[in-house]
C-alpha atoms as a PDB file:
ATOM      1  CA  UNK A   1      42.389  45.952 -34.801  1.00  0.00           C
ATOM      2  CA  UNK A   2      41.369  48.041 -37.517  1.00  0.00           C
ATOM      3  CA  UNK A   3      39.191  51.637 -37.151  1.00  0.00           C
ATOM      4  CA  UNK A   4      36.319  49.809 -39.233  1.00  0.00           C
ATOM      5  CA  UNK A   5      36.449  46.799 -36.758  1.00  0.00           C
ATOM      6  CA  UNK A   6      36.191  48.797 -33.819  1.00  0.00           C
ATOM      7  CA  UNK A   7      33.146  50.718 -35.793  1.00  0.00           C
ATOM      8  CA  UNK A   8      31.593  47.298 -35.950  1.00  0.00           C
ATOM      9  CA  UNK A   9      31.638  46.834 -32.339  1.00  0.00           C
ATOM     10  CA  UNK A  10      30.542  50.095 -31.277  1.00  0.00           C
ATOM     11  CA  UNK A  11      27.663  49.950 -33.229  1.00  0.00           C
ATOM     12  CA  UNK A  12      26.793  46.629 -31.835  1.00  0.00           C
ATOM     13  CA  UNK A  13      27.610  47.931 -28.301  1.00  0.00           C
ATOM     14  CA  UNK A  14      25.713  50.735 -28.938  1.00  0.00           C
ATOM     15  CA  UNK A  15      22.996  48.998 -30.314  1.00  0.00           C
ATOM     16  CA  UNK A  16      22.533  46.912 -27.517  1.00  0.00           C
ATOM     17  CA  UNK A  17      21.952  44.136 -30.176  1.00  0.00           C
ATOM     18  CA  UNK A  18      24.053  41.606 -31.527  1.00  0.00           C
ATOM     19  CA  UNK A  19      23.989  40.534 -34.687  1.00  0.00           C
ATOM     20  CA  UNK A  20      23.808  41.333 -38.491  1.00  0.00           C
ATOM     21  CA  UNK A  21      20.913  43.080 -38.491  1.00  0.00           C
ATOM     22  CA  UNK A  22      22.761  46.129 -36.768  1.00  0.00           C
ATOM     23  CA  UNK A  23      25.473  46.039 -39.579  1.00  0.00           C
ATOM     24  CA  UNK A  24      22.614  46.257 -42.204  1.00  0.00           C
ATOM     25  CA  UNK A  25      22.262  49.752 -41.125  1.00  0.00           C
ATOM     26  CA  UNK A  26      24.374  52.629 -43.415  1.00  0.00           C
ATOM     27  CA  UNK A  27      27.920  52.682 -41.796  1.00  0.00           C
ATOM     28  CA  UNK A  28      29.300  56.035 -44.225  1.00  0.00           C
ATOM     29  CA  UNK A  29      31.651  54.850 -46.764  1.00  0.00           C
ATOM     30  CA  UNK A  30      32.002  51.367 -45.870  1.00  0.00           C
ATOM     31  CA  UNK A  31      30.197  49.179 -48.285  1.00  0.00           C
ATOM     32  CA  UNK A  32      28.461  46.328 -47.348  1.00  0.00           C
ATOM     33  CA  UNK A  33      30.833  43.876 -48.612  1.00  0.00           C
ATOM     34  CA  UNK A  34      33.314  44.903 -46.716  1.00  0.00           C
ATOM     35  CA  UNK A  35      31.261  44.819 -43.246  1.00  0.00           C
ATOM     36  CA  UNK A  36      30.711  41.445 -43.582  1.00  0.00           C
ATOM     37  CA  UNK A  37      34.068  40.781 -44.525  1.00  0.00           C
ATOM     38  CA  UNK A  38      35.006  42.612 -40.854  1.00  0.00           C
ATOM     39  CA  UNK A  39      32.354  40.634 -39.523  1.00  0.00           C
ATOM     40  CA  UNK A  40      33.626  37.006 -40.413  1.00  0.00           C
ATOM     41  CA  UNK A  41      37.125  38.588 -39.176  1.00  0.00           C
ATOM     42  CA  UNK A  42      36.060  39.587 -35.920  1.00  0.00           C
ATOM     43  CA  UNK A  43      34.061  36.037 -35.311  1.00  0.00           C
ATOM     44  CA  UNK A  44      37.301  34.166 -36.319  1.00  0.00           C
ATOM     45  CA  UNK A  45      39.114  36.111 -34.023  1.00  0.00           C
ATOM     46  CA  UNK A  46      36.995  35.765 -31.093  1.00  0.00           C
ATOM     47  CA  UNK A  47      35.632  38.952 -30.845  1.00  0.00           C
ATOM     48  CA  UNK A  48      32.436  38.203 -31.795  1.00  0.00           C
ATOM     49  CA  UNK A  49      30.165  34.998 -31.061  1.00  0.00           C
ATOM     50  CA  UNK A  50      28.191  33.741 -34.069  1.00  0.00           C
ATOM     51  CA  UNK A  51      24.989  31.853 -32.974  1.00  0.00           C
ATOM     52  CA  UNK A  52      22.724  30.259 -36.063  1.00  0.00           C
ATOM     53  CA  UNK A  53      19.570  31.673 -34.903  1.00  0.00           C
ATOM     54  CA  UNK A  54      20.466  35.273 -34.712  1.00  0.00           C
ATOM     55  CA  UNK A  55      24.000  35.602 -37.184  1.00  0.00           C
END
């Protein structure tokens, strides 16, 4: 897993939210292409659930 991805998930953990409204927030240097590139990675690999009312 790469440091971004586990970013990602802290964030949501820490959020207590799930969903792409927490990665709209700033992350630092990561732009937001590039989230939801790590986002679509995680959900193909099962570490994330993507449900079509929240993202």
């Amino acid at each position: 897993m790469l440091p971004t991805e586990m970013v990602i998930l802290l964030a949501i953990a820490e959020a207590g939210e799930f969903g792409r409204e927490v990665l709209a927030r700033p992350m630092g240097d990561v732009p937001g292409e590039y989230i939801g590139h790590l986002y679509q990675s995680l959900v193909r690999r099962g570490y994330l659930r993507q449900s079509s009312s929240r993202g």
